[in-house]
PDB file of N, CA and C in Angstrom:
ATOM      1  N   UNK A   1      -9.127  -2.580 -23.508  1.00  0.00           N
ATOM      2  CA  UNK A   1      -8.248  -3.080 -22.487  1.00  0.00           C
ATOM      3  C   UNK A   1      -8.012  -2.064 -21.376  1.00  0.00           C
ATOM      4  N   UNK A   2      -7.844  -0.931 -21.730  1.00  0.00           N
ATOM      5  CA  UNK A   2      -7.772   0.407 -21.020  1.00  0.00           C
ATOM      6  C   UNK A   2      -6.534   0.906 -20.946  1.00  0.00           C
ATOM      7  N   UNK A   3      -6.479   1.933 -19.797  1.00  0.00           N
ATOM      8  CA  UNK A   3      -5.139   2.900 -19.907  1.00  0.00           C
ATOM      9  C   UNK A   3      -4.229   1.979 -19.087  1.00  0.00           C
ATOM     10  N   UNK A   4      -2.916   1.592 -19.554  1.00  0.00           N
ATOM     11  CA  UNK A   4      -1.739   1.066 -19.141  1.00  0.00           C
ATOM     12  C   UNK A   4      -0.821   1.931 -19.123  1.00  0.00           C
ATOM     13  N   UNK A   5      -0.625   2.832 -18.322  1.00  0.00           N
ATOM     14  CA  UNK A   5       0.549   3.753 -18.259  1.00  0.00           C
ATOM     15  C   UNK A   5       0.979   4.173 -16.485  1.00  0.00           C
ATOM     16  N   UNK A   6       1.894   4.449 -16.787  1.00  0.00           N
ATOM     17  CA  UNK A   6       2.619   4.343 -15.358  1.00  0.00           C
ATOM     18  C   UNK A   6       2.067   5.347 -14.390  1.00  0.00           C
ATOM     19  N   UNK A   7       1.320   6.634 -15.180  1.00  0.00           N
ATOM     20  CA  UNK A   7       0.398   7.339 -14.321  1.00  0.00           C
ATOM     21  C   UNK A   7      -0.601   7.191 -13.990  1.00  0.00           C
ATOM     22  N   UNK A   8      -1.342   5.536 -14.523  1.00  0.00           N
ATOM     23  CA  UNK A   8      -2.453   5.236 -14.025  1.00  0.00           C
ATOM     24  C   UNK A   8      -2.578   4.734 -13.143  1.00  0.00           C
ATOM     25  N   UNK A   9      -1.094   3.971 -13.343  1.00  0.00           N
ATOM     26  CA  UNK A   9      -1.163   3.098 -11.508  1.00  0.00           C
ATOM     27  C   UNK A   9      -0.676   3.644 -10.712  1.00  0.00           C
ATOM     28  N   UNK A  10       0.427   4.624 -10.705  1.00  0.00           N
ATOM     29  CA  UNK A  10       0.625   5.706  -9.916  1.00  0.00           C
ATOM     30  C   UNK A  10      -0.602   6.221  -9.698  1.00  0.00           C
ATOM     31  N   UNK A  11      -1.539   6.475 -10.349  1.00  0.00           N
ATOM     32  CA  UNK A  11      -3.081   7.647  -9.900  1.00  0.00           C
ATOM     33  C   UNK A  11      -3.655   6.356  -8.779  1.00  0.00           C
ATOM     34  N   UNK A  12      -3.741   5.266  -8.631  1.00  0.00           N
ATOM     35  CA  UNK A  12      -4.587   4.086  -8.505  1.00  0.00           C
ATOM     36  C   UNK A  12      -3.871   4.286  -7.408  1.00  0.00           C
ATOM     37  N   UNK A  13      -2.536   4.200  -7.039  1.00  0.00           N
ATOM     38  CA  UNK A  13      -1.846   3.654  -5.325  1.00  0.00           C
ATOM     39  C   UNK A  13      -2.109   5.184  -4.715  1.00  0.00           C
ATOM     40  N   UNK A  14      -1.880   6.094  -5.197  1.00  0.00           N
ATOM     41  CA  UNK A  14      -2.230   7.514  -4.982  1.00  0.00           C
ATOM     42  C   UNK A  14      -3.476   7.344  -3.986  1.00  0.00           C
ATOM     43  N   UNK A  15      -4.798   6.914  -4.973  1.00  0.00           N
ATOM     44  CA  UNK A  15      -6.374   6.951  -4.671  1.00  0.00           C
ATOM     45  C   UNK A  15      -6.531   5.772  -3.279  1.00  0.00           C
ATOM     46  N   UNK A  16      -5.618   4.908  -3.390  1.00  0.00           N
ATOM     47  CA  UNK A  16      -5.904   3.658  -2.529  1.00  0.00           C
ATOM     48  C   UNK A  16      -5.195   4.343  -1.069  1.00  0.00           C
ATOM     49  N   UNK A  17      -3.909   4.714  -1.211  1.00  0.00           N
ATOM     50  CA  UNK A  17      -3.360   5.187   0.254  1.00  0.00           C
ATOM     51  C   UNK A  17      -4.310   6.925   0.669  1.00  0.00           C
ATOM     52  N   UNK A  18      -4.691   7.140  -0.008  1.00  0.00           N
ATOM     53  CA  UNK A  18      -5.797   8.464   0.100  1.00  0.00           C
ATOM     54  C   UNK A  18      -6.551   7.615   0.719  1.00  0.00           C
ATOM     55  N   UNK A  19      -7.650   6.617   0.133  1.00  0.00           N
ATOM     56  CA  UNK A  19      -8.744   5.954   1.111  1.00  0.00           C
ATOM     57  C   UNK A  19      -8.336   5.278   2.168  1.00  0.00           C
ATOM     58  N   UNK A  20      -7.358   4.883   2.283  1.00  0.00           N
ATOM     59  CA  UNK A  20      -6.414   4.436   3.631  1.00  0.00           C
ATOM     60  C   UNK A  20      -6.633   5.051   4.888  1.00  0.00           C
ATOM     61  N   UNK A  21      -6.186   6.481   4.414  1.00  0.00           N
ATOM     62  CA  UNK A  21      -6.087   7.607   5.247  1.00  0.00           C
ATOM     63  C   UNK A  21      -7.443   8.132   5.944  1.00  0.00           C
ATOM     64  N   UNK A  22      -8.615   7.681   4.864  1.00  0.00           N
ATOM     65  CA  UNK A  22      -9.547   8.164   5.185  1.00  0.00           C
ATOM     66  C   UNK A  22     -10.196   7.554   6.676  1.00  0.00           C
ATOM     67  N   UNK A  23      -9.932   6.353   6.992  1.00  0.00           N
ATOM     68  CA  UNK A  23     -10.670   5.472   8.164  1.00  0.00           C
ATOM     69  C   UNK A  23      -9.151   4.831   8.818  1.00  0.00           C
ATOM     70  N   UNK A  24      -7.765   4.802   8.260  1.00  0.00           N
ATOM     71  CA  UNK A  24      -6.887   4.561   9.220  1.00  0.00           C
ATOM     72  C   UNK A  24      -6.593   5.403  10.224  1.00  0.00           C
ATOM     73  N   UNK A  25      -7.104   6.530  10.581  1.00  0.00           N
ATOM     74  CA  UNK A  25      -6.963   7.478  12.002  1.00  0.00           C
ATOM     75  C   UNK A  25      -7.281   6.523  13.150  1.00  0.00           C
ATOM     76  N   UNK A  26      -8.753   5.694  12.881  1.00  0.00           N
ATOM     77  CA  UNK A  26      -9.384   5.372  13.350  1.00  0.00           C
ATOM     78  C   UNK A  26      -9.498   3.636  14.128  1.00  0.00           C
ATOM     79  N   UNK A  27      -8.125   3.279  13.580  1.00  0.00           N
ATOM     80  CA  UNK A  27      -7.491   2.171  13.076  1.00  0.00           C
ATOM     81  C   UNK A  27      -6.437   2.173  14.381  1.00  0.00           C
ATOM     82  N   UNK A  28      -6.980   0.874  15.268  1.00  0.00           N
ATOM     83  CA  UNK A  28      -5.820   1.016  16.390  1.00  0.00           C
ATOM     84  C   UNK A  28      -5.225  -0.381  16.903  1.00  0.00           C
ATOM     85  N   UNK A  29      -4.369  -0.922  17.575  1.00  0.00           N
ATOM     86  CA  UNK A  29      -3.718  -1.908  17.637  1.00  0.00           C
ATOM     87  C   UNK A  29      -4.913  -3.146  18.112  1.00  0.00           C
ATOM     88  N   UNK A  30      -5.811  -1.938  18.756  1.00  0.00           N
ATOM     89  CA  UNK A  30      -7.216  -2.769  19.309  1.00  0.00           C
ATOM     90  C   UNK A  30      -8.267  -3.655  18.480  1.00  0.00           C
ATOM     91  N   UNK A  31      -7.864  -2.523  17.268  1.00  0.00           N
ATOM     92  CA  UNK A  31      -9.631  -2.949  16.395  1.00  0.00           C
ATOM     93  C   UNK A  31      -8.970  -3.412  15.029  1.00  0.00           C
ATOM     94  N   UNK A  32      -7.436  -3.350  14.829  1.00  0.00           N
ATOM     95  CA  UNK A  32      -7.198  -3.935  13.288  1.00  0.00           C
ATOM     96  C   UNK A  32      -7.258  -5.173  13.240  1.00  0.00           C
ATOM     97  N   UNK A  33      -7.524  -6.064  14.009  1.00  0.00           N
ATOM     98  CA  UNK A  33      -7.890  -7.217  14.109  1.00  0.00           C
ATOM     99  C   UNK A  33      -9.404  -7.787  13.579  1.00  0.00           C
ATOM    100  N   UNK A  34     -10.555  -6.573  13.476  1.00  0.00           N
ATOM    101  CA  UNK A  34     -11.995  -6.499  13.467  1.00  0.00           C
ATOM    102  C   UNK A  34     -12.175  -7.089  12.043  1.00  0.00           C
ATOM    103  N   UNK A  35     -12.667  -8.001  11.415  1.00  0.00           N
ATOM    104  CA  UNK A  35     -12.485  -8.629   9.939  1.00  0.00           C
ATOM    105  C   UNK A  35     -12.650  -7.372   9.116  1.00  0.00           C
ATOM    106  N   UNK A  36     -13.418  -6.250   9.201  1.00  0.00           N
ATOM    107  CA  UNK A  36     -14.105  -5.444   8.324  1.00  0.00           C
ATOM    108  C   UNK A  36     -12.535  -4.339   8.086  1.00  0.00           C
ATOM    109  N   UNK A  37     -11.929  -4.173   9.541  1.00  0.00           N
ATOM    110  CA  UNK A  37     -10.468  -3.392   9.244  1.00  0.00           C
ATOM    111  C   UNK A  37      -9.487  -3.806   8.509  1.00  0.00           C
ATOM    112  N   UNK A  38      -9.245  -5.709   9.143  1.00  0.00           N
ATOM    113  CA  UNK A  38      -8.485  -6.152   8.428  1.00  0.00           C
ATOM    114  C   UNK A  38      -8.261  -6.397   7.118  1.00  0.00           C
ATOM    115  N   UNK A  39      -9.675  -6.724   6.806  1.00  0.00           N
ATOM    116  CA  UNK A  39     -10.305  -6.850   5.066  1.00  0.00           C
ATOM    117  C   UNK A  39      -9.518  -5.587   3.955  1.00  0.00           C
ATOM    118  N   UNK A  40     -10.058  -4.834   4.890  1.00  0.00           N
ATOM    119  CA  UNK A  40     -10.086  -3.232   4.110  1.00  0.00           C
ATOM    120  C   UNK A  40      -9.004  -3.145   3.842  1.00  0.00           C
ATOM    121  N   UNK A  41      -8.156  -2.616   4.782  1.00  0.00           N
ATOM    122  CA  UNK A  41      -6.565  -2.803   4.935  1.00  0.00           C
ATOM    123  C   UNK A  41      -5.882  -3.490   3.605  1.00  0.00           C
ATOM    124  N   UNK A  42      -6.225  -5.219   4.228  1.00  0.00           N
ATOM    125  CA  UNK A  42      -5.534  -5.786   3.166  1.00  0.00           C
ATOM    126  C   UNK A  42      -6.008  -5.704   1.739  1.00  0.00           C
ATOM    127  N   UNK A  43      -7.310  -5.258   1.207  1.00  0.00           N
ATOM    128  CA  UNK A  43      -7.483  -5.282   0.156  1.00  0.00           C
ATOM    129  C   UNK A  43      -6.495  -4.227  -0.679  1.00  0.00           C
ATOM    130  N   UNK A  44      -6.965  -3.170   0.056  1.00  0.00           N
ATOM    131  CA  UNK A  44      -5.934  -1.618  -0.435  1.00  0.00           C
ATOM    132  C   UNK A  44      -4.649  -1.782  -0.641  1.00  0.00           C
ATOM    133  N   UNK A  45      -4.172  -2.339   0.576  1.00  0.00           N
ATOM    134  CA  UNK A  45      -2.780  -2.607   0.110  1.00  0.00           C
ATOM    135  C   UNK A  45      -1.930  -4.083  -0.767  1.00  0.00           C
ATOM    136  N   UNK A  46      -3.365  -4.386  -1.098  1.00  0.00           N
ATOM    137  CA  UNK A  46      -3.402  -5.484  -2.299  1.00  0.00           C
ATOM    138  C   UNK A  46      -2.936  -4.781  -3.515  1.00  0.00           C
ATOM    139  N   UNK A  47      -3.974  -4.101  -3.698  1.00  0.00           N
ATOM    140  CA  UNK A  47      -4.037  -3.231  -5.042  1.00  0.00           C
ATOM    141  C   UNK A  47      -3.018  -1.926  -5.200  1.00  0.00           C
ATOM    142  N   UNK A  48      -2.823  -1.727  -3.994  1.00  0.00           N
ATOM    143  CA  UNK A  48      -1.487  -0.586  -4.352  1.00  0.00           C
ATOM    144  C   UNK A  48      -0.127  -1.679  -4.720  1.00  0.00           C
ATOM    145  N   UNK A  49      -0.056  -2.699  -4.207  1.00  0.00           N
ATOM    146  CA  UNK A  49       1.580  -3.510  -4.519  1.00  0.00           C
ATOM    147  C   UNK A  49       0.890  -3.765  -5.838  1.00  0.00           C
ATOM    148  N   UNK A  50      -0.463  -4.613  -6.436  1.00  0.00           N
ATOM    149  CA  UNK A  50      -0.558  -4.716  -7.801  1.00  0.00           C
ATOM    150  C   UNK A  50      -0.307  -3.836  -8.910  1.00  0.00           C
ATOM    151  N   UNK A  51      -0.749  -2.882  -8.155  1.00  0.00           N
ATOM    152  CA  UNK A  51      -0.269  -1.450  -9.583  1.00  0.00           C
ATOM    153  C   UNK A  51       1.104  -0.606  -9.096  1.00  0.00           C
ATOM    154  N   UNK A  52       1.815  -1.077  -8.248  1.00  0.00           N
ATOM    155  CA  UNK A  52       3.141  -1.187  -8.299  1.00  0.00           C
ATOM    156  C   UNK A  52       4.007  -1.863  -8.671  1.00  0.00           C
ATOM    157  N   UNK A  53       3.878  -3.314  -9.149  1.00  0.00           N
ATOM    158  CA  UNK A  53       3.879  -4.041  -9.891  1.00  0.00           C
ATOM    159  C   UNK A  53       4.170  -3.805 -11.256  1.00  0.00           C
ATOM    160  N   UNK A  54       2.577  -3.441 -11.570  1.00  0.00           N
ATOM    161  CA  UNK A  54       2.549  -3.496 -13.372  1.00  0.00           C
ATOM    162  C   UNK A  54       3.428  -1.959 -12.985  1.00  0.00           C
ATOM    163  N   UNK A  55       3.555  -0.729 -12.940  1.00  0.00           N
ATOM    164  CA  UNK A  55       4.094   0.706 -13.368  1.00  0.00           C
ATOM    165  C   UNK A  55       5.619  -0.223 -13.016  1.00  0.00           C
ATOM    166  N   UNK A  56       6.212  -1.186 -12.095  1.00  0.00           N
ATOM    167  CA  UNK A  56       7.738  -1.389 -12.460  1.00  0.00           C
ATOM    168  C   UNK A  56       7.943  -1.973 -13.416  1.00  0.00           C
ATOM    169  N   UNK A  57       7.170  -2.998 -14.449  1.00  0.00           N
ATOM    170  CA  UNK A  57       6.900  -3.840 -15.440  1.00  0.00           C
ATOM    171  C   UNK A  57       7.137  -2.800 -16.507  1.00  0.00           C
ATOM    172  N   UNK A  58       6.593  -1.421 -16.306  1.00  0.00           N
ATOM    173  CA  UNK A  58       6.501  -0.431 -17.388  1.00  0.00           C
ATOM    174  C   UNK A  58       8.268   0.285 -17.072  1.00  0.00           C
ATOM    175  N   UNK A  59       8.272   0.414 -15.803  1.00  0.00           N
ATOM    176  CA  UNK A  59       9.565   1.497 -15.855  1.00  0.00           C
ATOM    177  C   UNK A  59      10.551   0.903 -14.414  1.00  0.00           C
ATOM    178  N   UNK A  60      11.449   0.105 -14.628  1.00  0.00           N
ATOM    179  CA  UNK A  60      12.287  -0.334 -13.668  1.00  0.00           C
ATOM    180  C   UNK A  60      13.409   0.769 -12.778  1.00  0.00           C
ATOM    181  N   UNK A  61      12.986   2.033 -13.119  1.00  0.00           N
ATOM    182  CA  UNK A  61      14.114   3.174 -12.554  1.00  0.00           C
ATOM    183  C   UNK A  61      12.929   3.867 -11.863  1.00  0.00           C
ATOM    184  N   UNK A  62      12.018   3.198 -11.015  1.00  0.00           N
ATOM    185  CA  UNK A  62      10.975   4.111 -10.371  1.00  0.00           C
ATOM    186  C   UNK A  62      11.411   4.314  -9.361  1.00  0.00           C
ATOM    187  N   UNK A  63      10.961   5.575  -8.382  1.00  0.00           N
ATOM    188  CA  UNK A  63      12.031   6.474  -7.312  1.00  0.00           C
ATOM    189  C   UNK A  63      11.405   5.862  -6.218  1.00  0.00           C
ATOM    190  N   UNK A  64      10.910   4.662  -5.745  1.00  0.00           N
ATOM    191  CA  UNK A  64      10.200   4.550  -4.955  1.00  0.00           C
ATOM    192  C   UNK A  64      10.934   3.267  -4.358  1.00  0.00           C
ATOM    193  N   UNK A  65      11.056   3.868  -2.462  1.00  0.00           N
ATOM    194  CA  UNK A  65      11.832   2.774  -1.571  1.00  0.00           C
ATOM    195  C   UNK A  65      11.397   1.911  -1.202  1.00  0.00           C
ATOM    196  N   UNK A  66      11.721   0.664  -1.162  1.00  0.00           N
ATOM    197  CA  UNK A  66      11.457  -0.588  -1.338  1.00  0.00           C
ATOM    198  C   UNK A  66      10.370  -0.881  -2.113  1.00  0.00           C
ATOM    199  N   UNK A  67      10.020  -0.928  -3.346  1.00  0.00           N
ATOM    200  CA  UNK A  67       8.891  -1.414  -4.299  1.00  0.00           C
ATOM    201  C   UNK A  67       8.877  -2.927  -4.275  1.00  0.00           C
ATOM    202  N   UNK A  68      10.151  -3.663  -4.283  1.00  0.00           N
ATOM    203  CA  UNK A  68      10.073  -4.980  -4.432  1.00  0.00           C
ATOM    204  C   UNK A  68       9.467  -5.389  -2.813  1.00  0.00           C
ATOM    205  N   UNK A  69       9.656  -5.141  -1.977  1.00  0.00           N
ATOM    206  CA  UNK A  69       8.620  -5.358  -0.666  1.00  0.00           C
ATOM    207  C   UNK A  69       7.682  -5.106  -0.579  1.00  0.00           C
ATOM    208  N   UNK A  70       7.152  -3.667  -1.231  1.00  0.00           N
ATOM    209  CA  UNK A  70       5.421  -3.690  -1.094  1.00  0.00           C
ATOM    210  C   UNK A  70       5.087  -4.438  -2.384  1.00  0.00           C
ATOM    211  N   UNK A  71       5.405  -4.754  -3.300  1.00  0.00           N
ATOM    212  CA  UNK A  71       4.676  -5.613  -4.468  1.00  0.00           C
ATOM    213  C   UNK A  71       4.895  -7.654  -3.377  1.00  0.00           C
ATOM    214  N   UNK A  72       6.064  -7.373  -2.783  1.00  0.00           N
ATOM    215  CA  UNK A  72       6.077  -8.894  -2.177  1.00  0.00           C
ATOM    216  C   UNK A  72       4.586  -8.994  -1.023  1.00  0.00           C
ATOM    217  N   UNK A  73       4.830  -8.044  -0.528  1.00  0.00           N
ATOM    218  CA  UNK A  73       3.410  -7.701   0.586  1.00  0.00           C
ATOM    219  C   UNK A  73       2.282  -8.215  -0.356  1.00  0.00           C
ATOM    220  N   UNK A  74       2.310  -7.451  -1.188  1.00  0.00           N
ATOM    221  CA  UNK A  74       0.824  -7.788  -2.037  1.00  0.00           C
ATOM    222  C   UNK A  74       0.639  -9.752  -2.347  1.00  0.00           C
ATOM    223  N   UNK A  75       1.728  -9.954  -2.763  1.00  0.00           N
ATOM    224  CA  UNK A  75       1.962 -11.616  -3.172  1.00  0.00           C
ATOM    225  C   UNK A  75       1.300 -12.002  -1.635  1.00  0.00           C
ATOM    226  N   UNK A  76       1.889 -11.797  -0.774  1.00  0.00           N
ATOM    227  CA  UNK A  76       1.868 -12.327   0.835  1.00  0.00           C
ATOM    228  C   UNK A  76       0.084 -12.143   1.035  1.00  0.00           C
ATOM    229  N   UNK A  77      -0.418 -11.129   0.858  1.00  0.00           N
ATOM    230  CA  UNK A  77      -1.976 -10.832   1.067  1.00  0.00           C
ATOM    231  C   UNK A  77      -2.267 -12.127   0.406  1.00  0.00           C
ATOM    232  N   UNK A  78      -2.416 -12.046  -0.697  1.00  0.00           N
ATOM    233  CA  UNK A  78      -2.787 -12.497  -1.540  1.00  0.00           C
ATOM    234  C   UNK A  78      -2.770 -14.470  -1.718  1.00  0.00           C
ATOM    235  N   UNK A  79      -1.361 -14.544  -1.585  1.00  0.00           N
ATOM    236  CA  UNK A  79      -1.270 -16.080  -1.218  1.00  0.00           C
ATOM    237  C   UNK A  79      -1.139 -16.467  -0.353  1.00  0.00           C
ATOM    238  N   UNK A  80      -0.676 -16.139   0.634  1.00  0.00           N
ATOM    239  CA  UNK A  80      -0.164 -16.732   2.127  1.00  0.00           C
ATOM    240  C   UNK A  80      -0.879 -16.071   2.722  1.00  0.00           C
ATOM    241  N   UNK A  81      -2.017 -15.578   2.686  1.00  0.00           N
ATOM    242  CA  UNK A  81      -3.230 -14.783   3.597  1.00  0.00           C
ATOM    243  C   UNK A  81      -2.576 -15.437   4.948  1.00  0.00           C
ATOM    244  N   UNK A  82      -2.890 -16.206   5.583  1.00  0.00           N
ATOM    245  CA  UNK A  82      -2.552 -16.710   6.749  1.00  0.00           C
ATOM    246  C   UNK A  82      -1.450 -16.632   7.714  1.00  0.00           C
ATOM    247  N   UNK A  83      -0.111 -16.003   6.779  1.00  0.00           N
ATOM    248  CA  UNK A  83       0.675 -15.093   7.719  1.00  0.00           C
ATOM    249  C   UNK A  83       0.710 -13.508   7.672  1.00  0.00           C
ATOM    250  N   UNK A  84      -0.118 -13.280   7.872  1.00  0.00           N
ATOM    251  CA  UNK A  84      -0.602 -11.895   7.790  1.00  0.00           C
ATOM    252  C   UNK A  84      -0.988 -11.465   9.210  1.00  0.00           C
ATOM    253  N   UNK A  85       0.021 -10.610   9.614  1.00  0.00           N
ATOM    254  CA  UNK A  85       0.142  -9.854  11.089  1.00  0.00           C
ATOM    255  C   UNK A  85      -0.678  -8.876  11.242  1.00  0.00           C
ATOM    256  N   UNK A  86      -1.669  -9.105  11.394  1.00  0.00           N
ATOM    257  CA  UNK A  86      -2.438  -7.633  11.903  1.00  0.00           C
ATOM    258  C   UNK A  86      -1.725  -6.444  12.628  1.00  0.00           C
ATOM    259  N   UNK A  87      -1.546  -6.451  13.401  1.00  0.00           N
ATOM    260  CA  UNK A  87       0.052  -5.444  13.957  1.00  0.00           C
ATOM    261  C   UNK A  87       0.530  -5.014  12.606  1.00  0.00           C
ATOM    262  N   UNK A  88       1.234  -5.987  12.675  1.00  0.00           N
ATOM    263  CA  UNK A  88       2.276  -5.149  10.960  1.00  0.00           C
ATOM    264  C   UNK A  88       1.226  -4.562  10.406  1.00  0.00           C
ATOM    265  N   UNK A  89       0.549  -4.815   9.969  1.00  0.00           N
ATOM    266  CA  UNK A  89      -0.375  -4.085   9.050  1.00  0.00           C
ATOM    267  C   UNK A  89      -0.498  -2.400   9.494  1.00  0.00           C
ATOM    268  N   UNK A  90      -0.883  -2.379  10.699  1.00  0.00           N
ATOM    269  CA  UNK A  90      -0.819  -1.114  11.334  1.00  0.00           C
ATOM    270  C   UNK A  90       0.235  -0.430  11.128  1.00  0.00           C
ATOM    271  N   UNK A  91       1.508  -1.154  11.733  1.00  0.00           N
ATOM    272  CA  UNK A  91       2.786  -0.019  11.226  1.00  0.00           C
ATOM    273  C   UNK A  91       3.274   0.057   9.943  1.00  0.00           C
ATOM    274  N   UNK A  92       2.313  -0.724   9.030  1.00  0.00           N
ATOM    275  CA  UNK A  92       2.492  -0.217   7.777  1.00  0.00           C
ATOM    276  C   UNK A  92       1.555   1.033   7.289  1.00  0.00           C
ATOM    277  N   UNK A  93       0.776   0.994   8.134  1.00  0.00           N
ATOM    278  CA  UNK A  93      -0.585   2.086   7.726  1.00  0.00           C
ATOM    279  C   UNK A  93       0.334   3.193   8.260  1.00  0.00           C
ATOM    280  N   UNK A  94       0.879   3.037   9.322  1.00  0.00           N
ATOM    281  CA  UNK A  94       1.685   4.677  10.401  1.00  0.00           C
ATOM    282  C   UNK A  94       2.656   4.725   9.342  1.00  0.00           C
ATOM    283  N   UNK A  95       3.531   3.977   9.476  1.00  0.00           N
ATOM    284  CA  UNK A  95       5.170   4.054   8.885  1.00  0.00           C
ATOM    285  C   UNK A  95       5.449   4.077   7.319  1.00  0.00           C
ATOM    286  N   UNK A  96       5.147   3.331   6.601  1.00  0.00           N
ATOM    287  CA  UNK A  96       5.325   2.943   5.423  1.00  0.00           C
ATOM    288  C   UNK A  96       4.745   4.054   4.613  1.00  0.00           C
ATOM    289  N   UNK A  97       3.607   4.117   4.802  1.00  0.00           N
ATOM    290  CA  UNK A  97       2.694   4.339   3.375  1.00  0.00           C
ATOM    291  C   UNK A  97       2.358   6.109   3.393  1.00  0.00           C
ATOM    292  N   UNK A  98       2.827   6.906   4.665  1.00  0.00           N
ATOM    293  CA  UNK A  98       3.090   8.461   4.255  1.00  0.00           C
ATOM    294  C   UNK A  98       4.623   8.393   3.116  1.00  0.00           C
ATOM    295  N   UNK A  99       5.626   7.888   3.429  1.00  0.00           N
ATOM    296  CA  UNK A  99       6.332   8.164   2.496  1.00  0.00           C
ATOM    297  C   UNK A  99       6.224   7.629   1.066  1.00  0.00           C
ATOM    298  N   UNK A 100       5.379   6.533   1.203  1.00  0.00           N
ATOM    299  CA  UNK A 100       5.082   5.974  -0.498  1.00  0.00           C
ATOM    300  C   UNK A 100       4.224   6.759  -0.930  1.00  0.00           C
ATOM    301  N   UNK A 101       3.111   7.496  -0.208  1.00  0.00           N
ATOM    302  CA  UNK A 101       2.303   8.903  -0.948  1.00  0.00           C
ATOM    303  C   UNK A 101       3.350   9.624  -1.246  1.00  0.00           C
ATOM    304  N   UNK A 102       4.611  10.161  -0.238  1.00  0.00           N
ATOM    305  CA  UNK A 102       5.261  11.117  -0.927  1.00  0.00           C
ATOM    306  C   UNK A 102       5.907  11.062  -2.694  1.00  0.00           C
ATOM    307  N   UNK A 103       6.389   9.720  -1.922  1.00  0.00           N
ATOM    308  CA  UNK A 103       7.827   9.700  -3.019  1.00  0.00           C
ATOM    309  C   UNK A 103       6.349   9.338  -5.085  1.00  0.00           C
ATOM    310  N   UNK A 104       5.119   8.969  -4.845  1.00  0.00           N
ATOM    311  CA  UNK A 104       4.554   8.770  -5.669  1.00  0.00           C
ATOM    312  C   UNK A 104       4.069   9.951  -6.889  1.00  0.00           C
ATOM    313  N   UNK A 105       3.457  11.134  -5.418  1.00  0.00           N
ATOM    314  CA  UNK A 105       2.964  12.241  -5.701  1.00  0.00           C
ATOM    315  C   UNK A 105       3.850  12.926  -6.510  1.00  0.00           C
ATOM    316  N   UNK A 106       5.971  12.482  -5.995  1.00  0.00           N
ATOM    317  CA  UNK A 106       6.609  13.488  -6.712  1.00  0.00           C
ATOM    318  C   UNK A 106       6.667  13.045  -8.035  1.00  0.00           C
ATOM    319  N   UNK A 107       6.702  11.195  -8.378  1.00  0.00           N
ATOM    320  CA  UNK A 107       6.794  11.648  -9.600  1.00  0.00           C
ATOM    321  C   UNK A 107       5.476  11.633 -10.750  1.00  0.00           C
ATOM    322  N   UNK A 108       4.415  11.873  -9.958  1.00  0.00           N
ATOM    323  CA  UNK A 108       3.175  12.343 -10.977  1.00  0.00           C
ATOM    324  C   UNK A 108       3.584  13.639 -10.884  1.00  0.00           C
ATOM    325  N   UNK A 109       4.178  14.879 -10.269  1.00  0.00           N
ATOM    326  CA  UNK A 109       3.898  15.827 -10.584  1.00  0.00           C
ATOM    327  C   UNK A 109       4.898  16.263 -11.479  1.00  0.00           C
ATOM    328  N   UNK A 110       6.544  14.975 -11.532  1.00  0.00           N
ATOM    329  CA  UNK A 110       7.216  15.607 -12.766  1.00  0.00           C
ATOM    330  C   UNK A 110       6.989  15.118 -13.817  1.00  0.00           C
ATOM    331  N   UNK A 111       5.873  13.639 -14.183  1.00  0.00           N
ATOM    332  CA  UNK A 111       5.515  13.490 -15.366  1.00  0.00           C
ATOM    333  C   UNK A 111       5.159  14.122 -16.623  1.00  0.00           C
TER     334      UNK A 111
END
């Protein structure tokens, strides 16, 4: 079945906003619209609300601000594809997701 523990999906949103970072520099109000940005985008931040998800399923006292919005984001990708703001997406790539690396990183490193 594999590893189910709260540092795996912590390691997993970790690895996903890392590859984020890697091609969101590049990522501008112009081109997140381009299917291949938007795709990307939304997939990543599919899978980071999913394994934010299951690690609150495991531990409901997780230090992380607003979890129930990025796991709702993920629902929203996911089912309601069709209200999905390209814009937003962007100021979620700027705004949001340096502090969800932070607040993640701290608690893999006090695990």
């Amino acid at each position: 079945m594999g590893n189910h523990s709260i540092e795996k999906y912590l390691s997993d949103v970790l690895l996903y906003i890392e590859e984020l970072e890697t091609f969101s520099n590049d990522i501008t109000l112009n081109n997140i619209s381009k299917p291949i940005n938007k795709w990307s985008v939304e997939r990543a931040l599919s899978i980071i609300g999913e394994a934010l998800s299951k690690a609150d399923k495991l531990d409901k006292d997780l230090a992380i601000t607003n979890i129930k919005q990025i796991i709702g984001l993920r629902n929203i990708l996911v089912h309601d594809y069709d209200k999905i703001d390209a814009p937003r997406l962007l100021i979620i790539l700027q705004k949001n997701l340096p502090l969800l690396k932070e607040e993640v990183e701290n608690i893999l490193a006090n695990k």
